[in-house]
Protein backbone atom coordinates (compact mmCIF):
# COMPACT_ATOMS: atom_id res chain seq x y z
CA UNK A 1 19.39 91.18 -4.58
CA UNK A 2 21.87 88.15 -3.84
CA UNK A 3 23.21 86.82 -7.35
CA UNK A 4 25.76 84.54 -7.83
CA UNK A 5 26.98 86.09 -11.34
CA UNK A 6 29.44 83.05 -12.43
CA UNK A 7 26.26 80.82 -12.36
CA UNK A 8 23.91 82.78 -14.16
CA UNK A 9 23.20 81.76 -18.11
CA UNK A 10 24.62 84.25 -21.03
CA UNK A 11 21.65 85.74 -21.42
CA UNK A 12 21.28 86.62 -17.43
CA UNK A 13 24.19 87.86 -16.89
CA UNK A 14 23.78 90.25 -20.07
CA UNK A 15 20.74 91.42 -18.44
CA UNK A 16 22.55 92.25 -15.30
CA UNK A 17 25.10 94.06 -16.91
CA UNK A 18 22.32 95.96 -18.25
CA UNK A 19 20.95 96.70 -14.91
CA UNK A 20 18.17 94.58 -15.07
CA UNK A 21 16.54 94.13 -11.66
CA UNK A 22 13.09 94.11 -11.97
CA UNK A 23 10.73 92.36 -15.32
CA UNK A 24 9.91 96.09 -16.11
CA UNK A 25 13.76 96.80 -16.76
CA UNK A 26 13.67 94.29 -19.84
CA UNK A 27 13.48 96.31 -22.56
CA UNK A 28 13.93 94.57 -25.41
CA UNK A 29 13.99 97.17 -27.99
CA UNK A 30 16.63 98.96 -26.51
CA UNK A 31 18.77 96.25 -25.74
CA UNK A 32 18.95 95.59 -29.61
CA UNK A 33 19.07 99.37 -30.47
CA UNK A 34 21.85 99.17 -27.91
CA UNK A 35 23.72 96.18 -29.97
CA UNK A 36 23.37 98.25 -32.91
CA UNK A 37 19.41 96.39 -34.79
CA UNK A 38 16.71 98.23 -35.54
CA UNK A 39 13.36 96.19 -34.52
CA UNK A 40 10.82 96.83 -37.31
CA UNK A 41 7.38 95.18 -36.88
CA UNK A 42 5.96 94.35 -40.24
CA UNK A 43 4.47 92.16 -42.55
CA UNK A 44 6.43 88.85 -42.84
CA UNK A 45 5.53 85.96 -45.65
CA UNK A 46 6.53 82.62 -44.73
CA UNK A 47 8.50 83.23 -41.64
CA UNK A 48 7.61 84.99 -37.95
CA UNK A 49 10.35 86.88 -37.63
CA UNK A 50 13.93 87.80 -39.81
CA UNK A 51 17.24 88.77 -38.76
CA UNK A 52 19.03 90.76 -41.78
CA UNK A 53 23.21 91.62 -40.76
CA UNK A 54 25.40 93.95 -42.55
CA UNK A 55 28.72 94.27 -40.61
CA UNK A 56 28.16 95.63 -37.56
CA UNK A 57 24.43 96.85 -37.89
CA UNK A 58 20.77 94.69 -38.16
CA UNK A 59 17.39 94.93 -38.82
CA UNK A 60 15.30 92.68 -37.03
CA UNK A 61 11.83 92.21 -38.41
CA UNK A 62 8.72 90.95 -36.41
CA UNK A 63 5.77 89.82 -37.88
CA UNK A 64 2.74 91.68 -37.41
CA UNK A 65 0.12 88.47 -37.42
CA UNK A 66 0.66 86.82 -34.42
CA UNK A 67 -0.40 87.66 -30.70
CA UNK A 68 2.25 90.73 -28.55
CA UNK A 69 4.06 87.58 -26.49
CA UNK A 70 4.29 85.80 -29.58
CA UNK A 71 5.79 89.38 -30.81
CA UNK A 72 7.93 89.30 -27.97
CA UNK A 73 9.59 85.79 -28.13
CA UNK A 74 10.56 86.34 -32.07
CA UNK A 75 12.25 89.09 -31.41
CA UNK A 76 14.35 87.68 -28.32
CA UNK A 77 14.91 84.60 -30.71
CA UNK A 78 16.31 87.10 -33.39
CA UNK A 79 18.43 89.07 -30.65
CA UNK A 80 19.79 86.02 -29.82
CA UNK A 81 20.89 85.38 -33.24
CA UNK A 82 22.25 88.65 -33.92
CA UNK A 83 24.38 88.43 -30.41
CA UNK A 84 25.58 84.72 -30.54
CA UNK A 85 25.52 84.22 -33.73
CA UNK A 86 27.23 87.45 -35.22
CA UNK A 87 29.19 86.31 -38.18
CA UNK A 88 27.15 83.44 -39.64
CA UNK A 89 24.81 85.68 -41.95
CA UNK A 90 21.16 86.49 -41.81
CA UNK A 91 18.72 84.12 -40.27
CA UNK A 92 14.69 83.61 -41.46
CA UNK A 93 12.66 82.40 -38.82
CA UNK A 94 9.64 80.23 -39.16
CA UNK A 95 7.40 79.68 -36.71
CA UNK A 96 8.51 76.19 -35.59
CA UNK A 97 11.70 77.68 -35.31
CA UNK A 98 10.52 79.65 -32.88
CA UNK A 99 9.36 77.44 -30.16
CA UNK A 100 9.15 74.69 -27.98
CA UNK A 101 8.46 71.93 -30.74
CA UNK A 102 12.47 71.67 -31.35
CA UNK A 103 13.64 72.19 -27.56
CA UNK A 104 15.62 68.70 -27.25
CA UNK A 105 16.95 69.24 -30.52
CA UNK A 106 21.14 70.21 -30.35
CA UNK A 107 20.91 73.21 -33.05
CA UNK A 108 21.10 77.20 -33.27
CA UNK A 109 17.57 77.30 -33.27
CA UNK A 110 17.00 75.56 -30.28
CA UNK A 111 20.16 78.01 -28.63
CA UNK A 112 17.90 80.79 -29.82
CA UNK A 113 15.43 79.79 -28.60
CA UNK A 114 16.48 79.04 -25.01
CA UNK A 115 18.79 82.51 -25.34
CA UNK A 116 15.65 83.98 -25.66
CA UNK A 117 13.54 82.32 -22.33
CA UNK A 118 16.27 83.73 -20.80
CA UNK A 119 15.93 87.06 -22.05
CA UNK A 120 12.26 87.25 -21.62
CA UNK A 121 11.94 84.81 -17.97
CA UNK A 122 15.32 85.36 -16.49
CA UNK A 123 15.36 82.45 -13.84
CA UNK A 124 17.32 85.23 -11.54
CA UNK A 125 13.85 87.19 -10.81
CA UNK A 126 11.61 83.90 -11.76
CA UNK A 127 13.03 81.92 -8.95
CA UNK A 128 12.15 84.54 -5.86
CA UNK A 129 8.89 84.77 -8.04
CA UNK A 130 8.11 81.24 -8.04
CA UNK A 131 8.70 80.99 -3.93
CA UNK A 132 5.90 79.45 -2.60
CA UNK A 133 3.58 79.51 -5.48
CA UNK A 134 1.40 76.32 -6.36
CA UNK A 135 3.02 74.81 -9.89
CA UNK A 136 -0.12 75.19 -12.70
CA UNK A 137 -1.10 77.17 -15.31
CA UNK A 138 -2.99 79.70 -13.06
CA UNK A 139 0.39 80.25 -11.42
CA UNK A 140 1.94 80.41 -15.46
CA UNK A 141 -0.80 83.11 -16.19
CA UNK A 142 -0.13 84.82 -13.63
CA UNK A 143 3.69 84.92 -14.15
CA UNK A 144 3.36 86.02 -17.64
CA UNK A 145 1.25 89.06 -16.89
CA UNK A 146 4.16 90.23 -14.91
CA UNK A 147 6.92 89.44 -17.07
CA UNK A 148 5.20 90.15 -20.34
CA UNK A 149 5.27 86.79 -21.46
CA UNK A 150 3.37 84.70 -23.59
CA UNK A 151 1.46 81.82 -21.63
CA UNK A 152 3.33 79.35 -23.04
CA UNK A 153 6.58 80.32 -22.69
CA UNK A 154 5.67 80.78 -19.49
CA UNK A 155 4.11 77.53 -18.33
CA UNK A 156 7.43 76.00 -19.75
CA UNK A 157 9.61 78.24 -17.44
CA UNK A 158 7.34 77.29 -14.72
CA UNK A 159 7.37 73.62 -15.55
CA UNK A 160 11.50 73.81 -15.82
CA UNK A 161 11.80 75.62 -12.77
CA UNK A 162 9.76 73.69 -10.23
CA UNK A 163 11.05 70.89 -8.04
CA UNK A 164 8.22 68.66 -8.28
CA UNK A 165 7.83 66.04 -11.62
CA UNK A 166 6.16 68.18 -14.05
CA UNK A 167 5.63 68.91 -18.00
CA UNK A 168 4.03 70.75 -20.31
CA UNK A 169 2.10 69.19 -23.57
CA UNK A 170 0.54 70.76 -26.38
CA UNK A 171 -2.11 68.74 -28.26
CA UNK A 172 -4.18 69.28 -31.80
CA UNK A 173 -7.65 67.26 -31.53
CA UNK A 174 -5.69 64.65 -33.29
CA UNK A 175 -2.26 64.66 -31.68
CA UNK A 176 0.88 65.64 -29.63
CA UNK A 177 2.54 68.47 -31.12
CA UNK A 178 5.41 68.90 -28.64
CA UNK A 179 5.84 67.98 -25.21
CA UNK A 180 8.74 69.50 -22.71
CA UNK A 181 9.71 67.83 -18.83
CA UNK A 182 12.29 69.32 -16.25
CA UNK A 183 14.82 66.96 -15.06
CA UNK A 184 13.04 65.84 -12.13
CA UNK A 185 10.41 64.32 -14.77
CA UNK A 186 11.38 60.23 -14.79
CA UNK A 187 12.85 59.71 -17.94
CA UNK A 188 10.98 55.99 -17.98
CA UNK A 189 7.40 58.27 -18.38
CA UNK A 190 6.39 59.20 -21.75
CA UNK A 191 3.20 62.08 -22.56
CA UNK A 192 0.75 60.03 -24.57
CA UNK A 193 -0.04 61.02 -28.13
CA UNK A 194 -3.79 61.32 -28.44
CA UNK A 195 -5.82 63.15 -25.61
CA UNK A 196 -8.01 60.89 -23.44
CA UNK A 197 -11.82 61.38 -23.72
CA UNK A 198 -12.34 61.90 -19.75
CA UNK A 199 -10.11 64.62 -19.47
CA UNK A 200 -10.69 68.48 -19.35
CA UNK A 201 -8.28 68.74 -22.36
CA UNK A 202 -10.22 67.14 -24.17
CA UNK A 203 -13.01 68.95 -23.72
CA UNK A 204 -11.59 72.06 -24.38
CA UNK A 205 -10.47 70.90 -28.01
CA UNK A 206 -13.55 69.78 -28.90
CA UNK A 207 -15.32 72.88 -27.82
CA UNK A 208 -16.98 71.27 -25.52
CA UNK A 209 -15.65 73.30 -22.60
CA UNK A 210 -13.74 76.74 -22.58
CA UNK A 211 -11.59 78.53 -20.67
CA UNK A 212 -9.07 77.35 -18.20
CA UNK A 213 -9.61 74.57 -16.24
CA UNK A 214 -9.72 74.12 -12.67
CA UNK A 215 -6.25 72.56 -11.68
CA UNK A 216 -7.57 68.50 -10.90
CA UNK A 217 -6.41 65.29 -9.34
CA UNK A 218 -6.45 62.01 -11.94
CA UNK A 219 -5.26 58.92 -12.98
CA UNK A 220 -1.44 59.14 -14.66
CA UNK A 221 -2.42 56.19 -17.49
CA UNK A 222 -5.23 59.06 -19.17
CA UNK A 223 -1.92 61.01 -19.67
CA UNK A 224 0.74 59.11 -19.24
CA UNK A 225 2.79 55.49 -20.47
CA UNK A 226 5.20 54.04 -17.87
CA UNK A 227 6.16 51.90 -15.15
CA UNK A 228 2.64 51.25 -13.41
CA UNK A 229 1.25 54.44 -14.47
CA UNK A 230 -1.93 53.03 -14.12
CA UNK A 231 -1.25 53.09 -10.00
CA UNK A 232 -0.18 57.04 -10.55
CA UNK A 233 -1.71 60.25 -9.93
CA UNK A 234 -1.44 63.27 -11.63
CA UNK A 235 -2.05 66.87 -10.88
CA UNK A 236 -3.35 68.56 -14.63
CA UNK A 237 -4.69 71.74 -15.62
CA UNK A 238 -5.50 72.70 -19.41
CA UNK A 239 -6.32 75.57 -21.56
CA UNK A 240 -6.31 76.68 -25.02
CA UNK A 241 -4.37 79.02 -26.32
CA UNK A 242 -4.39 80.85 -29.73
CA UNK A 243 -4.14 78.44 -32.34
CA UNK A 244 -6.55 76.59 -31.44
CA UNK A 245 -4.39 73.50 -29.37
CA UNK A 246 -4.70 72.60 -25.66
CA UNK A 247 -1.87 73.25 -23.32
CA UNK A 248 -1.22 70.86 -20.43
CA UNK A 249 0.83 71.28 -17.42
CA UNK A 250 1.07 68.06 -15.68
CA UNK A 251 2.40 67.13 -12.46
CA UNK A 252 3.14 64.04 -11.59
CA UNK A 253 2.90 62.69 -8.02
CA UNK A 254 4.50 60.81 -5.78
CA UNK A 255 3.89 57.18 -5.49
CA UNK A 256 1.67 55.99 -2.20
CA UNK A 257 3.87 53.67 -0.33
């Protein structure tokens, strides 16, 4: 495997001194054993997941009500803590701590948080995974089951990796709860706030529908605010996941000259 080790994140290039090569090598468990944390999976009021330090040794706690990816992305996000953040005390997790709803924001959750992607979807084996595949949420599915990944944390990797304009948006029948773009995603384009009537997501919160969606071709203004979006096409595909909001991965398109 051809890796360019100076360019690869913190988190990477701790897996590959690890001898990470494969998604089966990551073995989160032992990696913290390794670092000197016990991983205890527990009961947890009013957090998802707790990081408790004592000099050189750590018990990280994982929260026994949520879904095994969820499971698995609390306790990168503690890991994290516990190896960047040695020093600075024990750390109690909530669960908008630990995700995508503060990923712009410049703090040690967000860090975390992105430590932990990293630990879970290194973009060293995502990349040569990616090659060729079609950018949706059947291709984010798919991408979880072999990295052990939660759907969402996938579909973001996916989003971030790919070349073409895309996001991914969570929505509540009501509202946005968080949105994320990769660069390539024009800055000038904003993710509307309430779910358009005519689309598949908004069938799916509503019950109406269930399931994942086929991926579909539509009009950018249902999902989208910016320069003419209403001349735009986008490429969606929806599906809801456990708590009962709708997760978009959008694609924008490019413009018809």
């Amino acid at each position: 495997m051809g890796v360019e080790y100076a360019r690869l994140s913190p988190a990477e290039k701790l897996l590959w001194q690890y001898g990470v090569r494969d998604p089966s090598h990551v073995d989160l468990e032992a990696i913290a054993n390794y670092r000197g944390a016990e991983v205890v999976y527990r009961r947890l009021c009013g957090c998802a997941a707790r990081l408790v330090a004592a000099g050189d040794k750590a018990v990280i706690s994982v929260g026994l009500g949520s879904y095994p990816g969820r499971q698995r992305f609390s306790l990168a996000h503690e890991l994290a803590h516990w190896i960047c953040d040695k020093g600075q005390g024990s750390f109690r997790c909530a669960n908008e701590d630990i995700g995508p709803q503060n990923a712009e924001a410049k703090n040690i959750e967000a860090y975390a948080n992105a430590y932990a992607s990293q630990l879970i979807l290194p973009s060293y084996l995502v990349d040569p995974w990616l090659e060729g595949k079609r950018i949706n949420l059947d291709t984010a599915k798919a991408l979880g089951n072999d990295f052990d990944a939660s759907l969402t944390a996938s579909a973001i990797k996916v989003a971030k990796r790919a070349q073409s304009q895309t996001c991914v948006v969570c929505h509540s029948q009501t509202k946005r709860i968080w949105q994320q773009k990769n660069l390539a995603f024009p800055h000038d384009f904003y993710v509307k706030q309430e779910l358009h009537h005519d689309t598949a997501a908004f069938s799916i919160a509503f019950g109406k529908t269930s399931g994942l969606s086929r991926p579909v071709k539509e009009a950018a203004d249902r999902w989208l605010q910016g320069p003419e979006a209403y001349r735009r096409t986008v490429e969606t595909q929806s599906l809801k996941v456990q708590d009962d909001t709708v997760l978009t991965m959008i694609t924008l398109l490019p413009a018809k000259s």
